[in-house]
C-alpha atoms as a PDB file:
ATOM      1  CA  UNK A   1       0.000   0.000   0.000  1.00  0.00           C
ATOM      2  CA  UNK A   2       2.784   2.447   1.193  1.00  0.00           C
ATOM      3  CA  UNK A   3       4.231   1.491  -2.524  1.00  0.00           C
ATOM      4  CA  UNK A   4       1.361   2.314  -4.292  1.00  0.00           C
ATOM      5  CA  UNK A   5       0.983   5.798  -2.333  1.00  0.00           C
ATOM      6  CA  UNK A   6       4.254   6.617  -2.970  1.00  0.00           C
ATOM      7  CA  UNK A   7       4.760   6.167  -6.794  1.00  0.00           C
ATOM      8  CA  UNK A   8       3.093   8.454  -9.514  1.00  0.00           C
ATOM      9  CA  UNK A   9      -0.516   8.076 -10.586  1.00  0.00           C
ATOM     10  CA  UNK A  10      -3.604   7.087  -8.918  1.00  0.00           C
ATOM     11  CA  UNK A  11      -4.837   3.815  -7.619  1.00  0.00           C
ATOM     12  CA  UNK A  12      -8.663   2.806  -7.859  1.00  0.00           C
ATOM     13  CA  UNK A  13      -9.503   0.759  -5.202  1.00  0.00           C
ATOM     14  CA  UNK A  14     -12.829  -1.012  -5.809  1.00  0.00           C
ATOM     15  CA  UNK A  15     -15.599  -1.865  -3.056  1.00  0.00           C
ATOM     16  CA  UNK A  16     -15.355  -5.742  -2.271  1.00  0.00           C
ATOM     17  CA  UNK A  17     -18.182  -7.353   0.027  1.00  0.00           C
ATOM     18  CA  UNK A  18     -17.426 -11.163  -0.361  1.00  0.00           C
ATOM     19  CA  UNK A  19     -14.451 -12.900  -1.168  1.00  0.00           C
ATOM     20  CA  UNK A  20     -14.971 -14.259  -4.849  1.00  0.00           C
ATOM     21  CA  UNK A  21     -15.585 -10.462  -5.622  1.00  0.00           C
ATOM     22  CA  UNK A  22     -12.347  -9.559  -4.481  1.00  0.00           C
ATOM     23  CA  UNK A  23     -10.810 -12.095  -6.634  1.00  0.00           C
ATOM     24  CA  UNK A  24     -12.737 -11.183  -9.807  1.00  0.00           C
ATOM     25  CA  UNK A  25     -11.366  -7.671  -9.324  1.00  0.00           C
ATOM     26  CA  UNK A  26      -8.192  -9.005  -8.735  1.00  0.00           C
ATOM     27  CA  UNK A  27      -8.365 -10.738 -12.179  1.00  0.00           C
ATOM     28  CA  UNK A  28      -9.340  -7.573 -13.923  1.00  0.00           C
ATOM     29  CA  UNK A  29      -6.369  -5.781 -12.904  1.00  0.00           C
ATOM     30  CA  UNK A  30      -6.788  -3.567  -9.705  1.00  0.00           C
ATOM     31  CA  UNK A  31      -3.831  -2.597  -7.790  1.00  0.00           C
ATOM     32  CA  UNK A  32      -5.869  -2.325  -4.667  1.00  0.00           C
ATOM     33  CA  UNK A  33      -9.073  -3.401  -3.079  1.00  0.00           C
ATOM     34  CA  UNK A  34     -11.498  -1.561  -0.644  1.00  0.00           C
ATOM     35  CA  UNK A  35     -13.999  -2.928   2.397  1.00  0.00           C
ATOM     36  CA  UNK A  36     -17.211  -0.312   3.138  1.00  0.00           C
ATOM     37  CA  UNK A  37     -18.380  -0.231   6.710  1.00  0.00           C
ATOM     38  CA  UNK A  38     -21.637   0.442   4.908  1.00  0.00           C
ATOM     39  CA  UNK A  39     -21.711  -1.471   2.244  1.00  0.00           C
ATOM     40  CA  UNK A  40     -20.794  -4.404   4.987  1.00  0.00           C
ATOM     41  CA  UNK A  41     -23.777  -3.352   7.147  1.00  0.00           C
ATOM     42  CA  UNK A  42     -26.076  -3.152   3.760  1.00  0.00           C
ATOM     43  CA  UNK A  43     -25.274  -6.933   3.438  1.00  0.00           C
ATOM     44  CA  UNK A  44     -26.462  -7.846   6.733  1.00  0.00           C
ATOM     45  CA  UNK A  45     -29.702  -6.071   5.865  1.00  0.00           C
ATOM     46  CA  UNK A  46     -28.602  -3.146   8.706  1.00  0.00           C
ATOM     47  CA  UNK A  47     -27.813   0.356   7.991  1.00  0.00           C
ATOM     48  CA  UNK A  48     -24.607   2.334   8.248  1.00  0.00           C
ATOM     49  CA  UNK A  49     -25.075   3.759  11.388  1.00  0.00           C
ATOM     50  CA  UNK A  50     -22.306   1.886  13.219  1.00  0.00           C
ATOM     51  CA  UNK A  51     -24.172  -0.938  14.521  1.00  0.00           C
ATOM     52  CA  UNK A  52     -22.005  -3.525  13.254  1.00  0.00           C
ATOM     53  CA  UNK A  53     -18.753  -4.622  15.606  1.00  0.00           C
ATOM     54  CA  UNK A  54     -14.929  -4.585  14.809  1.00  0.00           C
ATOM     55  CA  UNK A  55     -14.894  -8.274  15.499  1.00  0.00           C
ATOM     56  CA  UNK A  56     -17.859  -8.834  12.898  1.00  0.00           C
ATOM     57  CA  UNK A  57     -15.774  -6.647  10.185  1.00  0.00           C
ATOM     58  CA  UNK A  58     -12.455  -8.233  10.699  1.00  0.00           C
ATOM     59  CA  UNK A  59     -13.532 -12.025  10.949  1.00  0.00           C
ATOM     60  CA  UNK A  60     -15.329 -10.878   7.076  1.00  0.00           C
ATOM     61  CA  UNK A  61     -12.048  -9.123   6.096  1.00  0.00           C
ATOM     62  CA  UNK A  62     -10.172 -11.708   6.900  1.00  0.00           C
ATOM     63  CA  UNK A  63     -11.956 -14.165   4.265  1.00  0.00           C
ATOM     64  CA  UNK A  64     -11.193 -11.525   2.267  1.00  0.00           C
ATOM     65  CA  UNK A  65      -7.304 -11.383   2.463  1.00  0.00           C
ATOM     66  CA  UNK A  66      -7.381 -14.905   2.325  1.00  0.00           C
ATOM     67  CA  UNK A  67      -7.915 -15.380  -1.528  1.00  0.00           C
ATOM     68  CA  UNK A  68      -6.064 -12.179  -3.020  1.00  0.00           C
ATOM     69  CA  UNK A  69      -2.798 -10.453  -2.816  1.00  0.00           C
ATOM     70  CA  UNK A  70      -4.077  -7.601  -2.787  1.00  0.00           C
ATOM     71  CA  UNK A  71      -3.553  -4.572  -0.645  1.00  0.00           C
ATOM     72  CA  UNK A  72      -6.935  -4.121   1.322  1.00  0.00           C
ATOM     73  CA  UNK A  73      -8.502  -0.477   2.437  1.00  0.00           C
ATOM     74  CA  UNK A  74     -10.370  -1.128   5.545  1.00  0.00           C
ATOM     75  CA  UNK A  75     -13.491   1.611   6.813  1.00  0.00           C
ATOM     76  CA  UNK A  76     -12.985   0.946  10.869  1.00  0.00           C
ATOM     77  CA  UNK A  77     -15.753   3.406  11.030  1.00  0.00           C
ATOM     78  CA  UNK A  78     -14.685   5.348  13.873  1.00  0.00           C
ATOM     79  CA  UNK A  79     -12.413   3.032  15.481  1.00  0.00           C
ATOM     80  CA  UNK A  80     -15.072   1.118  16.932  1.00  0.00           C
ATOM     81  CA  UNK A  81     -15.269   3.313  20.370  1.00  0.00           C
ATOM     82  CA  UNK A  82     -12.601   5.200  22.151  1.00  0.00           C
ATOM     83  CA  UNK A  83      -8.716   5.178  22.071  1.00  0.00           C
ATOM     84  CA  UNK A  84      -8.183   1.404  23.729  1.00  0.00           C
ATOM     85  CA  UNK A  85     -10.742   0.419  21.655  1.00  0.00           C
ATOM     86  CA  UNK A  86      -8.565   2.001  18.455  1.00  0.00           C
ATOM     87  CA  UNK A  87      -5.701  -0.044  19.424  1.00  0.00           C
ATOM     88  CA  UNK A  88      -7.560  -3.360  19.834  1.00  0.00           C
ATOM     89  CA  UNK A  89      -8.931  -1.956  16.242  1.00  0.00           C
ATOM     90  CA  UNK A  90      -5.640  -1.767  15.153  1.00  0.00           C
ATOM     91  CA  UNK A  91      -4.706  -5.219  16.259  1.00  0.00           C
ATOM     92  CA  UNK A  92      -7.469  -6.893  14.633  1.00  0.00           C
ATOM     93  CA  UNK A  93      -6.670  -5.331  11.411  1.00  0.00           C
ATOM     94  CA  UNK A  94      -3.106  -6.362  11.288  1.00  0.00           C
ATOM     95  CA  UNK A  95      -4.088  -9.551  12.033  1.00  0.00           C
ATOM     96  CA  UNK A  96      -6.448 -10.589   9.300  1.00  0.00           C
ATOM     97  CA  UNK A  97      -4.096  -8.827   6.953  1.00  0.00           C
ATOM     98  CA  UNK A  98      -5.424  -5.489   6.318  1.00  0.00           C
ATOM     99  CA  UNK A  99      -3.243  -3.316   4.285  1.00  0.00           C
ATOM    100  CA  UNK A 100      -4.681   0.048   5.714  1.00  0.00           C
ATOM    101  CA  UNK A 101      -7.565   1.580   7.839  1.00  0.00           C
ATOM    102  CA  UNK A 102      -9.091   4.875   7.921  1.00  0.00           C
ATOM    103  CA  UNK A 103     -10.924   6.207  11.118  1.00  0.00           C
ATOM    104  CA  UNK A 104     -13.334   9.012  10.915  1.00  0.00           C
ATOM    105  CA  UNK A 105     -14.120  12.056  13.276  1.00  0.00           C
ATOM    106  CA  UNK A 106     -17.612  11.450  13.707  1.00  0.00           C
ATOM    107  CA  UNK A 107     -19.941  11.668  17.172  1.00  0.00           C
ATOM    108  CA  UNK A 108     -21.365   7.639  17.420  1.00  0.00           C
ATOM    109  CA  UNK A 109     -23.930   6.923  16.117  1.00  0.00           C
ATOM    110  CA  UNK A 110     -22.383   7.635  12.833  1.00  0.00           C
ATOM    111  CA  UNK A 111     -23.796   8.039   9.630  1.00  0.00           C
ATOM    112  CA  UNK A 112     -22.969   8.213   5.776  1.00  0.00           C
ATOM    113  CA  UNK A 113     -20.718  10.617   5.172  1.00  0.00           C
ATOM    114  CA  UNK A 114     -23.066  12.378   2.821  1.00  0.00           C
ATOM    115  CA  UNK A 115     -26.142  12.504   4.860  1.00  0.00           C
ATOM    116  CA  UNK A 116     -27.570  15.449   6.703  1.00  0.00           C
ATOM    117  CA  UNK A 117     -27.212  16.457  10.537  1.00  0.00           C
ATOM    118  CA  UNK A 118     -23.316  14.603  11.253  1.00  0.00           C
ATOM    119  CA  UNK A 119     -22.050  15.773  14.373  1.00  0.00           C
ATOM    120  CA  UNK A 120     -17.688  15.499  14.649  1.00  0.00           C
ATOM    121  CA  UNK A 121     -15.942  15.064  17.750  1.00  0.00           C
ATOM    122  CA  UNK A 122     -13.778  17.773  18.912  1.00  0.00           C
ATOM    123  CA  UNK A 123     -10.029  17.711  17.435  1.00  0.00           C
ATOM    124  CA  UNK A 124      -8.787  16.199  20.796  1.00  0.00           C
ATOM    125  CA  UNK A 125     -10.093  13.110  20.400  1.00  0.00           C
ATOM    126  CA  UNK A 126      -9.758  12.712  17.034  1.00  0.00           C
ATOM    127  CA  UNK A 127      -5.976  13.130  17.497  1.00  0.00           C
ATOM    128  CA  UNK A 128      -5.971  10.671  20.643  1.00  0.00           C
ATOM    129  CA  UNK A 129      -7.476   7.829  18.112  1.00  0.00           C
ATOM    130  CA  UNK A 130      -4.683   8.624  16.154  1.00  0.00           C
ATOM    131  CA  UNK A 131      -2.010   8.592  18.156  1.00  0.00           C
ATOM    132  CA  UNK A 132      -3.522   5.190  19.714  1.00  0.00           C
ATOM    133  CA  UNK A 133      -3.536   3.581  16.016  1.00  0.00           C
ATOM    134  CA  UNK A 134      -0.633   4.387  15.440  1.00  0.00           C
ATOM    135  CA  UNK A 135       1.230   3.282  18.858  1.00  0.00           C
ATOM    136  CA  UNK A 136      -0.616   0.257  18.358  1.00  0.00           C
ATOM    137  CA  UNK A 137       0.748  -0.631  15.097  1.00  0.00           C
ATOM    138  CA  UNK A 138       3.150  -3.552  14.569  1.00  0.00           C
ATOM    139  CA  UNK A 139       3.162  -4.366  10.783  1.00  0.00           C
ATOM    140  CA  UNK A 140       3.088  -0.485   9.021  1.00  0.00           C
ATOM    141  CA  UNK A 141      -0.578  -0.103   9.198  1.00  0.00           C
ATOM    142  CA  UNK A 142      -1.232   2.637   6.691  1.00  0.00           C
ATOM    143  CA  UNK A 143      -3.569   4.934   8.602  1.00  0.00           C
ATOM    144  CA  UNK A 144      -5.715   6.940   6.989  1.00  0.00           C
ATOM    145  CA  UNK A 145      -7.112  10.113   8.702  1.00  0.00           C
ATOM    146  CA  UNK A 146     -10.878  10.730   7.368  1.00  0.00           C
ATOM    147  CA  UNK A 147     -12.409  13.876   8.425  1.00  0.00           C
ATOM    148  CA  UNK A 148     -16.768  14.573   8.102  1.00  0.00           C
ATOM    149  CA  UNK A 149     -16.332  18.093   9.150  1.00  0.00           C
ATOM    150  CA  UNK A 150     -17.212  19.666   6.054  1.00  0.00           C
ATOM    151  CA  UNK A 151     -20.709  19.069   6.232  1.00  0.00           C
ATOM    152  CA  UNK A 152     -20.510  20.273   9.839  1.00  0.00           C
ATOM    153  CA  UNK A 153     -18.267  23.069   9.999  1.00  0.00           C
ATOM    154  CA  UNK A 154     -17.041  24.354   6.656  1.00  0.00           C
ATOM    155  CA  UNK A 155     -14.435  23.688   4.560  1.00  0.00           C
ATOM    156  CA  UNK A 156     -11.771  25.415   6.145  1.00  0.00           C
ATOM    157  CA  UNK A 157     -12.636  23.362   9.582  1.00  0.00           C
ATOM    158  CA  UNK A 158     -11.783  20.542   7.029  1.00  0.00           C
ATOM    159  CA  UNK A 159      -8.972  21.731   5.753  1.00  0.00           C
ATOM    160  CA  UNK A 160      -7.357  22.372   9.550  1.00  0.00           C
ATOM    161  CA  UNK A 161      -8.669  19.355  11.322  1.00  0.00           C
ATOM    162  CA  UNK A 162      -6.752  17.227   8.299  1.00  0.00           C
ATOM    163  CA  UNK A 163      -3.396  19.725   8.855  1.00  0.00           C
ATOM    164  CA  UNK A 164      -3.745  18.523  12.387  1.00  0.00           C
ATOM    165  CA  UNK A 165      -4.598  14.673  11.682  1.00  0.00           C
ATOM    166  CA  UNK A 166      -1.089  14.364   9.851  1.00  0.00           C
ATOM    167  CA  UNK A 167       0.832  16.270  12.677  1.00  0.00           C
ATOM    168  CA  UNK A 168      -0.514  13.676  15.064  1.00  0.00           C
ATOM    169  CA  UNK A 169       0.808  11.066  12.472  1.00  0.00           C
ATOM    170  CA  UNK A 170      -1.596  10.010   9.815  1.00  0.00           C
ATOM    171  CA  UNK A 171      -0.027   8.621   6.972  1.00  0.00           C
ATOM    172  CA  UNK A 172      -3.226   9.695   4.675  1.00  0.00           C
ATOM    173  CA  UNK A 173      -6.178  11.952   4.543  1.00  0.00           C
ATOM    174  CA  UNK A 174      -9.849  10.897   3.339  1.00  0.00           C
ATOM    175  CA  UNK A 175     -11.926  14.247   2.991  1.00  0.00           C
ATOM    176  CA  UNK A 176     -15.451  12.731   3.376  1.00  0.00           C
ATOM    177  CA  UNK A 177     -18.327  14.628   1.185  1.00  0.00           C
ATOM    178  CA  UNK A 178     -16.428  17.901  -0.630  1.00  0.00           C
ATOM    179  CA  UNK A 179     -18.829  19.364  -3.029  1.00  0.00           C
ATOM    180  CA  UNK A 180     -16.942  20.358  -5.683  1.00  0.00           C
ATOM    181  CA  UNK A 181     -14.156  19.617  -8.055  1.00  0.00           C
ATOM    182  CA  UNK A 182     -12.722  23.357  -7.333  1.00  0.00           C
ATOM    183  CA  UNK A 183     -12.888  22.165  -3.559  1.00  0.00           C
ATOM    184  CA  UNK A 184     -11.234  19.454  -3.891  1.00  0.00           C
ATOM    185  CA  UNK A 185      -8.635  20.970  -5.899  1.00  0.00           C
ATOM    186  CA  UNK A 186      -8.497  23.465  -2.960  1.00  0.00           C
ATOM    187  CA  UNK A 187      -7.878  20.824  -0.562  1.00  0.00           C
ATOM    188  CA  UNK A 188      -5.080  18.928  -2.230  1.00  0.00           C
ATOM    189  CA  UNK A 189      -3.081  22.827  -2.715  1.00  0.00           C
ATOM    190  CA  UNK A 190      -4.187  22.959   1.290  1.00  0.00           C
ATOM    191  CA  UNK A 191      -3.107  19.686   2.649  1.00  0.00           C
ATOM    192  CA  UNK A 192       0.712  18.397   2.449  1.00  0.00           C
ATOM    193  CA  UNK A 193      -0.094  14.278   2.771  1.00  0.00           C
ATOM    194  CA  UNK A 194      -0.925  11.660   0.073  1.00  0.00           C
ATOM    195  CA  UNK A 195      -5.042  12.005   0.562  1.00  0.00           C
ATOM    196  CA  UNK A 196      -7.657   9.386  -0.361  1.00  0.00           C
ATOM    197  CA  UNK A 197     -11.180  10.716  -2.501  1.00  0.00           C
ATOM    198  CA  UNK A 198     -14.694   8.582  -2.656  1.00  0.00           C
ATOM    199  CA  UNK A 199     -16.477   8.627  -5.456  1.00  0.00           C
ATOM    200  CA  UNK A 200     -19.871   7.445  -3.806  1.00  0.00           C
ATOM    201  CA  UNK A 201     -23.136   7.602  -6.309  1.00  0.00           C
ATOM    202  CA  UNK A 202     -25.954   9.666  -4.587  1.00  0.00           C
ATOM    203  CA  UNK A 203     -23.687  11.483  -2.890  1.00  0.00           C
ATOM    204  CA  UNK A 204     -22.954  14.900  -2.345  1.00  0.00           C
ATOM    205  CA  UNK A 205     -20.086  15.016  -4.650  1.00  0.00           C
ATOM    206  CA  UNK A 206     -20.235  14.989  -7.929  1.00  0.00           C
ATOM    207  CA  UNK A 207     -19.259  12.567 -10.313  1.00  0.00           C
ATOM    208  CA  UNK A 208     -15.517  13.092 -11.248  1.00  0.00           C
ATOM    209  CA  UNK A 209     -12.935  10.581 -12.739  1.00  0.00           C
ATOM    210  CA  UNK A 210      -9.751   8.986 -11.362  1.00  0.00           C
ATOM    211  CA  UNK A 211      -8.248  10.835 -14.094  1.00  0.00           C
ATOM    212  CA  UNK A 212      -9.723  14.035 -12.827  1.00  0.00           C
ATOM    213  CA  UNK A 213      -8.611  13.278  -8.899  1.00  0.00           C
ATOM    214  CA  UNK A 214      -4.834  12.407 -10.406  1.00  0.00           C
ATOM    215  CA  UNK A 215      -4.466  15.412 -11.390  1.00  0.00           C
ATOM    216  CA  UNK A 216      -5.663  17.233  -8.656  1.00  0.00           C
ATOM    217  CA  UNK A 217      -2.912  15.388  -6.432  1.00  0.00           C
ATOM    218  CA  UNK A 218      -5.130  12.888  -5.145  1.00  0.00           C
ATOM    219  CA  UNK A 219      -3.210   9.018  -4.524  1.00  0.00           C
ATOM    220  CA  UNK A 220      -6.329   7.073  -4.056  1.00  0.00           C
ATOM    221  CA  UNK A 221      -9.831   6.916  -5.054  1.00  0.00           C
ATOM    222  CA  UNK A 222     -12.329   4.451  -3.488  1.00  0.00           C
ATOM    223  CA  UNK A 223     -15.707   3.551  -5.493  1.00  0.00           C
ATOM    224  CA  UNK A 224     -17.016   1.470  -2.172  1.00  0.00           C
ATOM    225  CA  UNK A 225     -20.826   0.603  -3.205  1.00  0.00           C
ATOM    226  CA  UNK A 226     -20.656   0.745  -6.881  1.00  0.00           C
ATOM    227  CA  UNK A 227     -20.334  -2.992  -7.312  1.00  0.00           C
ATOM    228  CA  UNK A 228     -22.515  -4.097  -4.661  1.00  0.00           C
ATOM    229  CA  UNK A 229     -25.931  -1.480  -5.744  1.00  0.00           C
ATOM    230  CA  UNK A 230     -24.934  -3.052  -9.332  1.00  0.00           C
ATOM    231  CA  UNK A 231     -25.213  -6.736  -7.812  1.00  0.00           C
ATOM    232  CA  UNK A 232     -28.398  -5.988  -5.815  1.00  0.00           C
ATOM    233  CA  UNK A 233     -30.170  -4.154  -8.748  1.00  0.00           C
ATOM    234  CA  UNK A 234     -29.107  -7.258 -11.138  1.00  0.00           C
ATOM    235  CA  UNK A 235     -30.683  -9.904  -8.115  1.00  0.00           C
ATOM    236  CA  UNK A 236     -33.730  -7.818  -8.335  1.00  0.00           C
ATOM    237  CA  UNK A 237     -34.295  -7.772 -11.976  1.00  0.00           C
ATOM    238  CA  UNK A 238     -33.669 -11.555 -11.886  1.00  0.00           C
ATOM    239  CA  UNK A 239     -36.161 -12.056  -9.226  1.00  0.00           C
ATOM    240  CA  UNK A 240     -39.364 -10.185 -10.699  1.00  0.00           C
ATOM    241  CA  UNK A 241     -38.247 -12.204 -14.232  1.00  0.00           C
ATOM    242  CA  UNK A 242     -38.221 -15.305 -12.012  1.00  0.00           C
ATOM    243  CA  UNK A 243     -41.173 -14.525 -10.340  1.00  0.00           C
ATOM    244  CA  UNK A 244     -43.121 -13.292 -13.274  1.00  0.00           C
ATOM    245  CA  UNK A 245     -42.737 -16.109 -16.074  1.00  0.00           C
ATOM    246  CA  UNK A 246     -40.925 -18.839 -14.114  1.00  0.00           C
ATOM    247  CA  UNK A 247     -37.891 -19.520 -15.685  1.00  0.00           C
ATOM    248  CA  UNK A 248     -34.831 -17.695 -16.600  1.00  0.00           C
ATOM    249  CA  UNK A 249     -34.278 -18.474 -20.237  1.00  0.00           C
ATOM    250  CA  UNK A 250     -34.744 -14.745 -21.080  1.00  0.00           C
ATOM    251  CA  UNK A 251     -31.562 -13.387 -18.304  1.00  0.00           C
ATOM    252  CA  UNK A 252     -29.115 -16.430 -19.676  1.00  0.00           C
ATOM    253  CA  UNK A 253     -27.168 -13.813 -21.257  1.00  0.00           C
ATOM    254  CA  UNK A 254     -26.476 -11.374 -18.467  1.00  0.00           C
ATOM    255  CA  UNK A 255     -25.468 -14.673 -16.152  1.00  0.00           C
ATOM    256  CA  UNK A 256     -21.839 -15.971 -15.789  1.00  0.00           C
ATOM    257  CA  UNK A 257     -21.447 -19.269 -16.958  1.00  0.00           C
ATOM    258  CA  UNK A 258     -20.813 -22.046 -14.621  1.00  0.00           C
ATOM    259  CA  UNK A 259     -17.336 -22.141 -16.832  1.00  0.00           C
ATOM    260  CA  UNK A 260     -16.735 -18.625 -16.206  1.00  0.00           C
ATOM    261  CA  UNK A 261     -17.723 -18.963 -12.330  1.00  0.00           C
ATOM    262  CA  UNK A 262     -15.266 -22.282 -11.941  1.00  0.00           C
ATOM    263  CA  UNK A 263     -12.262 -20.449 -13.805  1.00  0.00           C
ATOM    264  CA  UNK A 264     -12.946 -17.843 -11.279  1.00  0.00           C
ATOM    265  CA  UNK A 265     -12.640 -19.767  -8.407  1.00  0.00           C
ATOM    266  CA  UNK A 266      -9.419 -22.273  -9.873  1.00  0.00           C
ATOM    267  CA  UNK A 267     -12.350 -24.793  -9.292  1.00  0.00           C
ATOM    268  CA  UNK A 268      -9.909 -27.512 -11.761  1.00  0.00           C
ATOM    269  CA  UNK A 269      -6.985 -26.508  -9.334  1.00  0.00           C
ATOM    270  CA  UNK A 270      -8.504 -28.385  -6.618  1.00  0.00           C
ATOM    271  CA  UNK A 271      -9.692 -31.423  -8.629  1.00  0.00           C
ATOM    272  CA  UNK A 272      -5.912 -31.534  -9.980  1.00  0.00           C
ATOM    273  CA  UNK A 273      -4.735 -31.305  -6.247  1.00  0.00           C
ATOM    274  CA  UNK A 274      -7.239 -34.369  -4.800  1.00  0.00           C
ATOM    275  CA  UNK A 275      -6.697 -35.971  -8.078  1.00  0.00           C
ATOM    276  CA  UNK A 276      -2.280 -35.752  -7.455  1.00  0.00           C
ATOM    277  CA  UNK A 277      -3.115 -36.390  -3.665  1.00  0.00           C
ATOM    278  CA  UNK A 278      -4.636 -39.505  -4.583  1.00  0.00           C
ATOM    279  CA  UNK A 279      -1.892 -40.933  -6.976  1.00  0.00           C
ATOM    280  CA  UNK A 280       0.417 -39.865  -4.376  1.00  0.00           C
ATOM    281  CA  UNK A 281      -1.356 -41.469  -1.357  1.00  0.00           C
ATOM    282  CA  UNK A 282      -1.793 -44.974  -3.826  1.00  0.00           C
ATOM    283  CA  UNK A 283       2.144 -45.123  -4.796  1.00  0.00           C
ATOM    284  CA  UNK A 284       2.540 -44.804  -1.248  1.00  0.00           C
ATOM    285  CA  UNK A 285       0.670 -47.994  -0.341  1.00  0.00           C
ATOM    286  CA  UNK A 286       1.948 -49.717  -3.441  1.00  0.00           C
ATOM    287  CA  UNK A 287       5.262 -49.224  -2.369  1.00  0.00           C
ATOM    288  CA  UNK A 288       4.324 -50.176   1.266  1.00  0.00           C
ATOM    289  CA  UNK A 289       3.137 -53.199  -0.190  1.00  0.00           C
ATOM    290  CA  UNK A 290       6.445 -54.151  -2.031  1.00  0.00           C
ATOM    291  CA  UNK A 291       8.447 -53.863   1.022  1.00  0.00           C
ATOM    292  CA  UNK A 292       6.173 -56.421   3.763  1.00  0.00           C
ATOM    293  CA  UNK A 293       6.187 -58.810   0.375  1.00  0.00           C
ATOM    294  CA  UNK A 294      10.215 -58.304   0.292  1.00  0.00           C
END
């Protein structure tokens, strides 16, 4: 991840919410993967207003890691409570594997970053979270600083709050919600760290390119529920065809194949590997055999 942020360009980091997506994006050629709070809590039919545990993120994460290389983005919400909860946070992440984790400055319950009436904590504790992630840190944890107080105090609070968030040692900044490509293009001239941009749909900012973010200075852009709305909108459409004429010869097309779906998964990898197991275990007994007869 620290690679990534460091050389020119900009990485898009997909949303992931189960493992086999994660691979298919790997497949397709992403540098780097990203894990929604929200979109996590969508899944488990709950909304995004921190309800969901760090335990409950991390044991999904971790399924995650486990089938790609890829560096993983992590939303830890707000750290899932106070500073000894940040470090516990920040223990749990390392272990399942997590390349990096952003915290946010929000009052619990939290919300969507682009939804009215947010409340941020004062600048104190924001900076105590930080400084607790980042003593807590064994394995390089790229922490990323994610501020809400635009929609709460202005951009300028913005602007300061993320000044401050590096001082106390963030290694990124995540400006949640900016309204405007001139303001984000104010931000990047404003703040001296690698910074992170989401380009949410429905959102409050408009829709702008990785293209457009690179060369405003930004190092990472996250799409976190593009892929997941796009799933749930396909089930949908598959379930009033299903439910209307009872079959689904007419939505064959927009269906991967069981072939695609296997080559996805290296489902002839594993029948190769029982298949050589066998053979294996067999010349073993065979050769057992030989030596009681000798």
């Amino acid at each position: 991840m620290r690679h990534l942020i460091g050389k020119p360009g900009i990485t898009i980091a997909p949303g992931v919410f189960l493992p086999v997506v994660a691979m298919l994006a790997e497949r397709k050629g992403f540098k780097a993967l990203y894990f929604s709070g929200g979109g996590f809590a969508n899944t488990l039919g709950l909304p995004d207003l921190g309800i969901t545990t760090a335990t409950e993120v991390f044991e999904e994460v971790r399924k995650i890691t486990r089938v790609t290389s890829l560096p993983l983005i992590v939303d830890a919400d707000t750290g899932f409570g106070e500073t000894l909860n940040v470090s516990r946070t920040v223990a749990l992440a390392e272990e399942a594997g997590v390349a990096a984790i952003h915290i946010e400055d929000q009052v619990m319950p939290k919300k969507c970053g682009h939804l009215p009436d947010k409340q941020v904590v004062p600048e104190e504790e924001m900076v105590k979270k930080i400084v607790s992630a980042k003593r807590a840190s064994n394995k390089g944890l790229v922490l990323i600083a994610r501020t809400d107080s635009r929609g709460v105090e202005g951009f300028d609070s913005a602007v300061e709050r993320s000044r401050l968030y590096v001082r106390a040692g963030a290694d990124m900044v995540f400006p949640e919600a900016l309204e405007s490509e001139a303001e984000f293009t104010e931000f990047a001239k404003k703040v001296d760290a690698p910074l992170l941009a989401n380009m949410t749909e429905f959102g409050k900012t408009p829709y702008i390119s990785a293209q457009q973010f690179e060369k405003m200075g930004y190092k990472v852009v996250i799409f976190p529920i593009t892929a997941l709305r796009a799933a749930l909108k396909t089930v949908d459409s598959v379930f009033s065809e299903l439910l209307s004429r009872g079959t689904q010869k007419n939505v064959i097309d927009s269906l991967m194949t069981r072939g695609e779906m296997y080559d996805l998964i290296h489902y002839y990898s594993y029948e190769r590997q029982d298949k050589d197991t066998e053979q294996a275990a067999l010349s073993l007994i065979r050769d057992t055999d030989k030596i009681k007869k000798a």
